[in-house]
C-alpha atoms as a PDB file:
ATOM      1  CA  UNK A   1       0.000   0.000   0.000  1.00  0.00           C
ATOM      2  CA  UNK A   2       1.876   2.811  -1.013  1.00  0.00           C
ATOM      3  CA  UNK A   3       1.520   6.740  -0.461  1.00  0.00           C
ATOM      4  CA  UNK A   4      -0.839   7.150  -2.773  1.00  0.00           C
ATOM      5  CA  UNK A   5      -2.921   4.243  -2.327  1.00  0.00           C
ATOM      6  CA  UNK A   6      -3.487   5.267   1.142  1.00  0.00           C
ATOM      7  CA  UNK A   7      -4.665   9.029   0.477  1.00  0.00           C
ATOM      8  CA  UNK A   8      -7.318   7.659  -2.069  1.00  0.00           C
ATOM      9  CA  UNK A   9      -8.079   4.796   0.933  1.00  0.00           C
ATOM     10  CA  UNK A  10      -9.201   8.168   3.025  1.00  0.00           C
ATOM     11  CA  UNK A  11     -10.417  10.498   0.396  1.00  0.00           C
ATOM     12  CA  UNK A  12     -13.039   7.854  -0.705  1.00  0.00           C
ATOM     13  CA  UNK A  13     -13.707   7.191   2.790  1.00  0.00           C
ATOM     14  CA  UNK A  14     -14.451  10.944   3.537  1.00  0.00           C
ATOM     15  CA  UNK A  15     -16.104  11.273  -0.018  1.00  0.00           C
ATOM     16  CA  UNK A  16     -18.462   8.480   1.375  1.00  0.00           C
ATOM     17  CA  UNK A  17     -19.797  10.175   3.897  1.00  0.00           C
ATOM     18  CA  UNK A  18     -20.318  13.587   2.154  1.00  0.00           C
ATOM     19  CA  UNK A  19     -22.403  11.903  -0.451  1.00  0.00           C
ATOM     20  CA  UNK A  20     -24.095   9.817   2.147  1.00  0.00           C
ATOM     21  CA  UNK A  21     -25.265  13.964   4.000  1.00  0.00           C
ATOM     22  CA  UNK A  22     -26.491  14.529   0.646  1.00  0.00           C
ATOM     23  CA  UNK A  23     -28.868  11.552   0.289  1.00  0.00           C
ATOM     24  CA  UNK A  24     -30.130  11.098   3.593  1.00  0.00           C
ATOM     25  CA  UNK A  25     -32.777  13.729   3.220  1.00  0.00           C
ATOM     26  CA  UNK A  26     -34.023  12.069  -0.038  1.00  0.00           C
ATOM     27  CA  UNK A  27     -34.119   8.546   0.626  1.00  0.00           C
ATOM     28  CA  UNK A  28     -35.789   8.586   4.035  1.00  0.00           C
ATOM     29  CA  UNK A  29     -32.835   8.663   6.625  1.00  0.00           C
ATOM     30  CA  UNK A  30     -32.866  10.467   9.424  1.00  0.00           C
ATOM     31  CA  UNK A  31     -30.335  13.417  11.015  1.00  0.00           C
ATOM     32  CA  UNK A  32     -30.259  12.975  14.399  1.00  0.00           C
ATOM     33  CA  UNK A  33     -32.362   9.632  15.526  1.00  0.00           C
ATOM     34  CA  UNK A  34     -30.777   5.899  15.712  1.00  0.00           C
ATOM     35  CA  UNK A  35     -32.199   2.790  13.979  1.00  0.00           C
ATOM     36  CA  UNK A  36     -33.232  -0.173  16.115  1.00  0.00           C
ATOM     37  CA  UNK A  37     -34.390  -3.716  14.691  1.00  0.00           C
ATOM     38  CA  UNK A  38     -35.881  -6.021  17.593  1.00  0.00           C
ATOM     39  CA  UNK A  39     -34.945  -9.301  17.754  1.00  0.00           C
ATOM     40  CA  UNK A  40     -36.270 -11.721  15.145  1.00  0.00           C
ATOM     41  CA  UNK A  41     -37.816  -8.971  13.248  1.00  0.00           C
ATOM     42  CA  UNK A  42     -37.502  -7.380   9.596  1.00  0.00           C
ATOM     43  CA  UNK A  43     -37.077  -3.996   8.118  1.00  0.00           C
ATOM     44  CA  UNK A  44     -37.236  -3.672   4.610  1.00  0.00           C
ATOM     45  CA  UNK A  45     -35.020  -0.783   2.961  1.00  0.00           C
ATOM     46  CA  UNK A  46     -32.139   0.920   4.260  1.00  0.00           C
ATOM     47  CA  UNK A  47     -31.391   2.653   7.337  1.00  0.00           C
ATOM     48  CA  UNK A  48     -29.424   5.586   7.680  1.00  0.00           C
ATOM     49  CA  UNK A  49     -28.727   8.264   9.831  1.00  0.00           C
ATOM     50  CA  UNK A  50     -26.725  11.500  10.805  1.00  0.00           C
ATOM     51  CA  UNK A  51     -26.079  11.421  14.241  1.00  0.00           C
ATOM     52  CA  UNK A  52     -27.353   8.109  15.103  1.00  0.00           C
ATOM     53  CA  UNK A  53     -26.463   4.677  15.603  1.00  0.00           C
ATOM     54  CA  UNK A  54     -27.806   1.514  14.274  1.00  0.00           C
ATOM     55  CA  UNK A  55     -28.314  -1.356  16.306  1.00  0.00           C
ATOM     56  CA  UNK A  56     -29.819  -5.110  14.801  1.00  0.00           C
ATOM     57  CA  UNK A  57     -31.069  -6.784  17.874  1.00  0.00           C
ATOM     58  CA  UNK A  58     -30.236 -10.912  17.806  1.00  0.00           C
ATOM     59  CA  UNK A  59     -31.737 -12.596  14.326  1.00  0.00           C
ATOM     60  CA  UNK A  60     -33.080  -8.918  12.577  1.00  0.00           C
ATOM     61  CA  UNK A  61     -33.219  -9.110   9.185  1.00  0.00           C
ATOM     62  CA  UNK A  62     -32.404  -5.958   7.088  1.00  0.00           C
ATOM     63  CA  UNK A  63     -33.124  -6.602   3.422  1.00  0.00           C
ATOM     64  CA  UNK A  64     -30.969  -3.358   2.592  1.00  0.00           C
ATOM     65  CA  UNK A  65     -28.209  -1.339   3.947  1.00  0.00           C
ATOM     66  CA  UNK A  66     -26.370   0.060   7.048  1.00  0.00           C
ATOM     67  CA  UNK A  67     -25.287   3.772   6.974  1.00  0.00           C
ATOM     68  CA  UNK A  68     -24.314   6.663   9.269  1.00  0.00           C
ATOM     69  CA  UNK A  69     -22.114   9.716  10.096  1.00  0.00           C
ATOM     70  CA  UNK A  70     -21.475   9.841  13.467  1.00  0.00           C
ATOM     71  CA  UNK A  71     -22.444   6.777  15.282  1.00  0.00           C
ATOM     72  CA  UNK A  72     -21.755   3.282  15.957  1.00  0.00           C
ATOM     73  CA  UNK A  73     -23.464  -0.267  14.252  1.00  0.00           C
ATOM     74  CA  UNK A  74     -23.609  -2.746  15.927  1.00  0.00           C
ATOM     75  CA  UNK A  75     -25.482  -6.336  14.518  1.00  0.00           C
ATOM     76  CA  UNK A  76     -26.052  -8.883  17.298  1.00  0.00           C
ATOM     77  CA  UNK A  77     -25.430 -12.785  16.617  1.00  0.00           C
ATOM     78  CA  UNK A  78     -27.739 -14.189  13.647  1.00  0.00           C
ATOM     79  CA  UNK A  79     -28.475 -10.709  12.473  1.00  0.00           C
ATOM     80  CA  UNK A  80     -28.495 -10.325   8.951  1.00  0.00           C
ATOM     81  CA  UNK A  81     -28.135  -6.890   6.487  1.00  0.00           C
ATOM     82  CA  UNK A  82     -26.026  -5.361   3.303  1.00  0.00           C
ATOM     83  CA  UNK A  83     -23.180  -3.292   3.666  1.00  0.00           C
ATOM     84  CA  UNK A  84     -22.804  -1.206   7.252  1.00  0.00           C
ATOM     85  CA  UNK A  85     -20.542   2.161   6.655  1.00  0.00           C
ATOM     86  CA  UNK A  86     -19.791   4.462   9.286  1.00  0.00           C
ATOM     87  CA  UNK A  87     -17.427   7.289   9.376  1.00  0.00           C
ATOM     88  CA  UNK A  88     -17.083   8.122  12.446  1.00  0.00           C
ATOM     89  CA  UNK A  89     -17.796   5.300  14.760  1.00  0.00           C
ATOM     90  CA  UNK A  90     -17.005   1.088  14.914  1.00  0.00           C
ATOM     91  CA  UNK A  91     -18.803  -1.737  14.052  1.00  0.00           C
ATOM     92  CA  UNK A  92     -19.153  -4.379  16.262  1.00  0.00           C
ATOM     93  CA  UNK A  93     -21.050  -7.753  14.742  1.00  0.00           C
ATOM     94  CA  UNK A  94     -21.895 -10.758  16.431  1.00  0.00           C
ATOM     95  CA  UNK A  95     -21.559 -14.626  16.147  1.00  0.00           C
ATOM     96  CA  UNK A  96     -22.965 -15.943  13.083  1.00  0.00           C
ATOM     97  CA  UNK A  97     -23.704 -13.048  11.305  1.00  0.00           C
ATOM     98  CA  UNK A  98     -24.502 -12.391   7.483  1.00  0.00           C
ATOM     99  CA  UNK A  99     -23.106  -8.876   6.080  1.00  0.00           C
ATOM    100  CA  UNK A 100     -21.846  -7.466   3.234  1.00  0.00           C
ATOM    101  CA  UNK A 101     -18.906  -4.773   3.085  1.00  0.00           C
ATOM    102  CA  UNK A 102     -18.205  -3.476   6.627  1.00  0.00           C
ATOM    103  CA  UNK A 103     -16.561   0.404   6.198  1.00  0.00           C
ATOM    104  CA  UNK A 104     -15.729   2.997   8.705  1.00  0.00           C
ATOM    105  CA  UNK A 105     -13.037   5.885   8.869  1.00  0.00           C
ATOM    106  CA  UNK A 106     -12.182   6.601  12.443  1.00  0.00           C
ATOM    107  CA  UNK A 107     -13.526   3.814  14.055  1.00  0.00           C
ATOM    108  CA  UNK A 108     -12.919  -0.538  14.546  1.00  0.00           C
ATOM    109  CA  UNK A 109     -14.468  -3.547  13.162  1.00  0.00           C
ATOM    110  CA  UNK A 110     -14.715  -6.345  15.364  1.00  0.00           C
ATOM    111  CA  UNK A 111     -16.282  -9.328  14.352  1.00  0.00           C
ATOM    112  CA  UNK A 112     -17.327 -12.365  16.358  1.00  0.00           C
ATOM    113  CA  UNK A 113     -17.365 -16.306  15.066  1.00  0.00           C
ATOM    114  CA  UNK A 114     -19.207 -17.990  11.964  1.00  0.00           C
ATOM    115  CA  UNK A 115     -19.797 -14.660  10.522  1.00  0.00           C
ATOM    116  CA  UNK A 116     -19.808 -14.117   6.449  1.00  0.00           C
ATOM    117  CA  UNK A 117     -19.071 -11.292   5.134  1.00  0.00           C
ATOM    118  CA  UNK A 118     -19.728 -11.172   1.342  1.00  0.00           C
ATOM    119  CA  UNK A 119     -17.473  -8.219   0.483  1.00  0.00           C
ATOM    120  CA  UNK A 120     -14.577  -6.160   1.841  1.00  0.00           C
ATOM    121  CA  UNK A 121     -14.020  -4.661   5.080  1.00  0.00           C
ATOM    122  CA  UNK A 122     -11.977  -1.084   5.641  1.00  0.00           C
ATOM    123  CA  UNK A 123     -10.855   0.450   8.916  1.00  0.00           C
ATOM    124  CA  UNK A 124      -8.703   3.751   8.060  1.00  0.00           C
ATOM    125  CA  UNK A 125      -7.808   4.670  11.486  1.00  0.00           C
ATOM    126  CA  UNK A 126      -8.918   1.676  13.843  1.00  0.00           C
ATOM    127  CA  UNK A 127      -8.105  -2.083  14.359  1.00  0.00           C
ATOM    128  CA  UNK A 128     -10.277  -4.941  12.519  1.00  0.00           C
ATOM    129  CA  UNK A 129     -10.653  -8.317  14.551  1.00  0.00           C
ATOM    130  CA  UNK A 130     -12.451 -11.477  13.246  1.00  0.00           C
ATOM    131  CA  UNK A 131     -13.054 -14.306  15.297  1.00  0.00           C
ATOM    132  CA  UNK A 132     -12.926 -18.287  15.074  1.00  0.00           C
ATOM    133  CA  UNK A 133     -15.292 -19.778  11.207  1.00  0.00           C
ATOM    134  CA  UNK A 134     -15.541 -16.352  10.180  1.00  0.00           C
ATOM    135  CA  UNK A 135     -15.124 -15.982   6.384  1.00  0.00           C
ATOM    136  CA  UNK A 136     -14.552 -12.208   4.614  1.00  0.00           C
ATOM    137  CA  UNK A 137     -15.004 -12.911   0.806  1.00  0.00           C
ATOM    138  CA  UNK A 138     -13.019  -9.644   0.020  1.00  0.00           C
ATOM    139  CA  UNK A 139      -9.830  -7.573   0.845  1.00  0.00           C
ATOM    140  CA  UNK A 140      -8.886  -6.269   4.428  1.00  0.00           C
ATOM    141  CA  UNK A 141      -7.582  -2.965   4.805  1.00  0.00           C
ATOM    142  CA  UNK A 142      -6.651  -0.270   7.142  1.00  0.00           C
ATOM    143  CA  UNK A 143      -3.819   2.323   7.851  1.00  0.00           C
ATOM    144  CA  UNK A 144      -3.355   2.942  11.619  1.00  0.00           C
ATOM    145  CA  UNK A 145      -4.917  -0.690  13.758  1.00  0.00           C
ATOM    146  CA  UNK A 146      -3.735  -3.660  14.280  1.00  0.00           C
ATOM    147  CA  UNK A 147      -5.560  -6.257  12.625  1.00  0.00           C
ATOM    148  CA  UNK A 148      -5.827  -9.396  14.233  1.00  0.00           C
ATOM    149  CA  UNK A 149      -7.203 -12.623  12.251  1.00  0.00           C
ATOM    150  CA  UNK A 150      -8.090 -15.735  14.971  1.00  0.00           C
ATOM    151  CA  UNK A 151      -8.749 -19.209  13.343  1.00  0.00           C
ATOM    152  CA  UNK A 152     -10.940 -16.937  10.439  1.00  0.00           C
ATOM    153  CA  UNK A 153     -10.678 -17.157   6.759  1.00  0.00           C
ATOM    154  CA  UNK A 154      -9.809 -13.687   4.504  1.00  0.00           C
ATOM    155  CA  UNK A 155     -10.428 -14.701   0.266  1.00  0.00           C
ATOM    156  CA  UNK A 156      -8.518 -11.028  -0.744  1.00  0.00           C
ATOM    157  CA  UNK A 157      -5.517  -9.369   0.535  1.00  0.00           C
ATOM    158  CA  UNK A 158      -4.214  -8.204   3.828  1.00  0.00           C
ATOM    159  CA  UNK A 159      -3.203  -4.476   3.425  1.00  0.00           C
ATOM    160  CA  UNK A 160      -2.202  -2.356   6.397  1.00  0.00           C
ATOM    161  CA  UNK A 161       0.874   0.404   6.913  1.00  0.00           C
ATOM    162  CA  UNK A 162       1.100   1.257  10.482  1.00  0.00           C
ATOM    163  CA  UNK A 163      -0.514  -1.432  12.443  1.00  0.00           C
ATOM    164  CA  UNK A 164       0.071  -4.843  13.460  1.00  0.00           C
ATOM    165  CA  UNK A 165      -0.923  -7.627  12.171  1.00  0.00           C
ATOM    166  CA  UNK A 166      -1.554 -11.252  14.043  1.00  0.00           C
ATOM    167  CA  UNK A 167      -2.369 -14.409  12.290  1.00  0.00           C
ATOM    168  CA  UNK A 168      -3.108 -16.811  14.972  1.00  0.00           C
ATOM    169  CA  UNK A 169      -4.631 -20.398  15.464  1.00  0.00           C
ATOM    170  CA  UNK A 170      -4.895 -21.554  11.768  1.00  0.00           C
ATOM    171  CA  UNK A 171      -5.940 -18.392  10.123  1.00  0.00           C
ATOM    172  CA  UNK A 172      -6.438 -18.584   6.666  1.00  0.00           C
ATOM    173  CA  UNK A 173      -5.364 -15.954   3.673  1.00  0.00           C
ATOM    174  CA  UNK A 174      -6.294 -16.297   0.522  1.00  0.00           C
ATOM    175  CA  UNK A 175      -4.424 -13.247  -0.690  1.00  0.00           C
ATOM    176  CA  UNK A 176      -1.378 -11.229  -0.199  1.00  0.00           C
ATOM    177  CA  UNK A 177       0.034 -10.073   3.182  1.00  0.00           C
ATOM    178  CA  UNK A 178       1.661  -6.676   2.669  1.00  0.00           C
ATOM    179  CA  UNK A 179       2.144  -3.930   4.685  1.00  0.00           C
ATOM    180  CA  UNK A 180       2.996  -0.697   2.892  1.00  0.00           C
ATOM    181  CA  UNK A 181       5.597   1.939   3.410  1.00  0.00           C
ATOM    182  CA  UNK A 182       5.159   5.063   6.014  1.00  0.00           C
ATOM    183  CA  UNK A 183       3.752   8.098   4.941  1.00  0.00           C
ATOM    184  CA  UNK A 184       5.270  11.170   4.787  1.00  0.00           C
ATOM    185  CA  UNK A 185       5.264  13.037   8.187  1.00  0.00           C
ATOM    186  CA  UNK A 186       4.465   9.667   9.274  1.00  0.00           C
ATOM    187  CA  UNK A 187       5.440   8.176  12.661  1.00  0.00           C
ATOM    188  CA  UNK A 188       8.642   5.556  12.740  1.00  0.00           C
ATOM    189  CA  UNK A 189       6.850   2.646  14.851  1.00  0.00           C
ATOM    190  CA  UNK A 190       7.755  -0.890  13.759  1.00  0.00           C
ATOM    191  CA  UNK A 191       4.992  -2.803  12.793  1.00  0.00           C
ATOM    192  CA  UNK A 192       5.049  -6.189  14.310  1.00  0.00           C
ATOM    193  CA  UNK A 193       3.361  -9.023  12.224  1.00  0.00           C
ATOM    194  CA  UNK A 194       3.293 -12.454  13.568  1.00  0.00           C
ATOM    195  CA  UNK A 195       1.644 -15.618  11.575  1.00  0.00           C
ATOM    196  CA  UNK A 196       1.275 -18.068  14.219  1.00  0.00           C
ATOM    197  CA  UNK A 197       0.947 -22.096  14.229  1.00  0.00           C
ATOM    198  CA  UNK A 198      -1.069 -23.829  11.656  1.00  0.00           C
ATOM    199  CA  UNK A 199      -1.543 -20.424  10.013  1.00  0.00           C
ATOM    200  CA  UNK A 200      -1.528 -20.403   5.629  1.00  0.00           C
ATOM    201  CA  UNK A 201      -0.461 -16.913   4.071  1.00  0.00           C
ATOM    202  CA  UNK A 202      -1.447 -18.546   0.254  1.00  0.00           C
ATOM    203  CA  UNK A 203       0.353 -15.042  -1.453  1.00  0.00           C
ATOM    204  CA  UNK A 204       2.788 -12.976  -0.995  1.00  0.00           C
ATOM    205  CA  UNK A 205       4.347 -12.074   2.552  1.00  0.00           C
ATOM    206  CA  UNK A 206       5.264  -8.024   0.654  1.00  0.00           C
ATOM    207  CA  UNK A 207       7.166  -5.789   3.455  1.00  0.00           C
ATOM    208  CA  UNK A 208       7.060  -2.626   1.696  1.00  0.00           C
ATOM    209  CA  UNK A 209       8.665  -0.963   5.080  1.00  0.00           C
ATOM    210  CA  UNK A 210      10.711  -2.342   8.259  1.00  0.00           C
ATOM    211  CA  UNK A 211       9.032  -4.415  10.238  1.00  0.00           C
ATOM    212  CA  UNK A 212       9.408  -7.300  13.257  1.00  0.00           C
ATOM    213  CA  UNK A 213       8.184 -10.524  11.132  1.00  0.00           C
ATOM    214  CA  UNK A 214       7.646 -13.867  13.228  1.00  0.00           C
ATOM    215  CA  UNK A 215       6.917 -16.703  11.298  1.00  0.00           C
ATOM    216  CA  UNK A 216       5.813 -19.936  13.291  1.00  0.00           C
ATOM    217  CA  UNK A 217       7.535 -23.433  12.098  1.00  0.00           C
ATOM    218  CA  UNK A 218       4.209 -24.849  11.395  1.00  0.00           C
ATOM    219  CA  UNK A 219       2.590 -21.414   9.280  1.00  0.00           C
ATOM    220  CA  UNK A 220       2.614 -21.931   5.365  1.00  0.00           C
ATOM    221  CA  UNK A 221       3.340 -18.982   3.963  1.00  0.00           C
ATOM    222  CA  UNK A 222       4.425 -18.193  -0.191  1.00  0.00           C
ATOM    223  CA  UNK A 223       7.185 -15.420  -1.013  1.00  0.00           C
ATOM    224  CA  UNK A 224       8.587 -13.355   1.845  1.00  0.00           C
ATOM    225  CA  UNK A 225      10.082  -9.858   0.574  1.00  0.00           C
ATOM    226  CA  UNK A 226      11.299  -7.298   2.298  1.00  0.00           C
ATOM    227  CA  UNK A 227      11.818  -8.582   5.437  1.00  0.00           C
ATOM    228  CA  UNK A 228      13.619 -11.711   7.243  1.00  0.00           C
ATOM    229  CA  UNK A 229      11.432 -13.500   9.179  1.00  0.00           C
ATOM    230  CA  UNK A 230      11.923 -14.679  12.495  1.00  0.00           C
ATOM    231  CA  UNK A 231      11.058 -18.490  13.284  1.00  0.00           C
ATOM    232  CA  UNK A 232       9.109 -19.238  16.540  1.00  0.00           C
ATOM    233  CA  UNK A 233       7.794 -22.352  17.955  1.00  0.00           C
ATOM    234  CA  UNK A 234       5.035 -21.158  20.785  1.00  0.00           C
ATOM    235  CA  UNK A 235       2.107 -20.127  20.886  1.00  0.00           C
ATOM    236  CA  UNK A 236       3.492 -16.256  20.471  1.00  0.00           C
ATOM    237  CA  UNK A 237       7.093 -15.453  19.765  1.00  0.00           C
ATOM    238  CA  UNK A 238       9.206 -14.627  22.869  1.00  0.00           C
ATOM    239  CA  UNK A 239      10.231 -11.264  22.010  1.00  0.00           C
END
């Protein structure tokens, strides 16, 4: 991910959102009220909001998409919907979970066990988590957040610059590992990236900056560049 890559990461981001002011007022989305689906039930449409937060109660059914400004969205285990985007605010989803593309700006993802998401997930300034079954059909991305992968399954790449990045009890990418050089004015901080036991890195391991690679003796992992990696045999490297 290099310099420019990551400005058009946060311009489209930001671009988002400004569109997303624009077509609240016509499509039926509120300014300042949050979105609440009880449990077991179904809104059809979107829901979107201002200065609100969105919140699918255990087993709601959305049959459109997630969207607001300022304010969290949060989908509770066997809650279903399209894409959720947030600027400012996370995203916090629940055990076996259906979702499309999960987006926010300044905020984190966290997402429990057996979830599927269909499409990508971005975090520009905030860590990204996904728990044990979970599947994420497309890429991974964020600039500043450690990202932290635990027995879950990524199709696309793995693209961070600043943060860490921890692939632990058989994760599974299908895609490229790279993390991409600093920015300029950027801090120095070495990014410390550890693929654990049992885990498969099918791409490229692409260090496009200096980092602290650990590599355990029983990862799979294709074509390490840019950096030396450091064998381990625990459960987490010593240093």
């Amino acid at each position: 991910m290099n310099n420019r890559t990551s400005r058009i990461m946060q311009g489209t981001a930001i671009m988002a959102g400004l569109i997303l002011l624009g077509l609240l007022a016509g499509c039926g989305g509120s300014v300042n009220q949050s979105h609440e689906v009880g449990a077991g039930q179904h809104h059809d449409g979107n829901l979107s909001s201002v200065n609100g937060t969105i919140t699918l109660r255990e087993g709601a059914t959305v049959n459109g998409n997630l969207s607001t400004v300022n304010g969290g969205i949060r989908i509770e285990s066997g809650a279903s919907a399209g894409t959720a985007d947030t600027v400012n605010g996370s995203i916090r989803v629940g055990d076996n979970a259906e979702l499309g593309a999960l987006t926010t700006v300044n905020g984190s993802v966290r997402v429990g066990s057996d979830v599927l998401v269909s499409g990508k997930v971005t975090a520009v300034n905030g860590a990204i988590g996904f728990g044990n079954g979970t599947v994420v059909a497309g890429t991974v991305s964020n600039i500043n957040g450690a990202i932290t992968v635990d027995a879950a399954r990524i199709e696309g790449d793995l693209l961070t610059t600043t943060g860490d990045v921890r692939l632990i009890n058989a994760a599974h990418l299908a895609g490229d590992l790279q993390v991409g050089p600093v920015r300029r004015g950027g801090h120095d901080r070495i990014p410390r990236i550890v693929i654990g036991r049992d885990a498969v890195v099918e791409g490229e391991v692409r260090m496009e900056r200096e980092v602290d690679l650990y590599v355990h003796e029983s990862a799979t992992v294709g074509e390490i560049k840019g950096a030396e990696p450091r064998r381990f045999t625990g459960d987490e490297p010593d240093s």
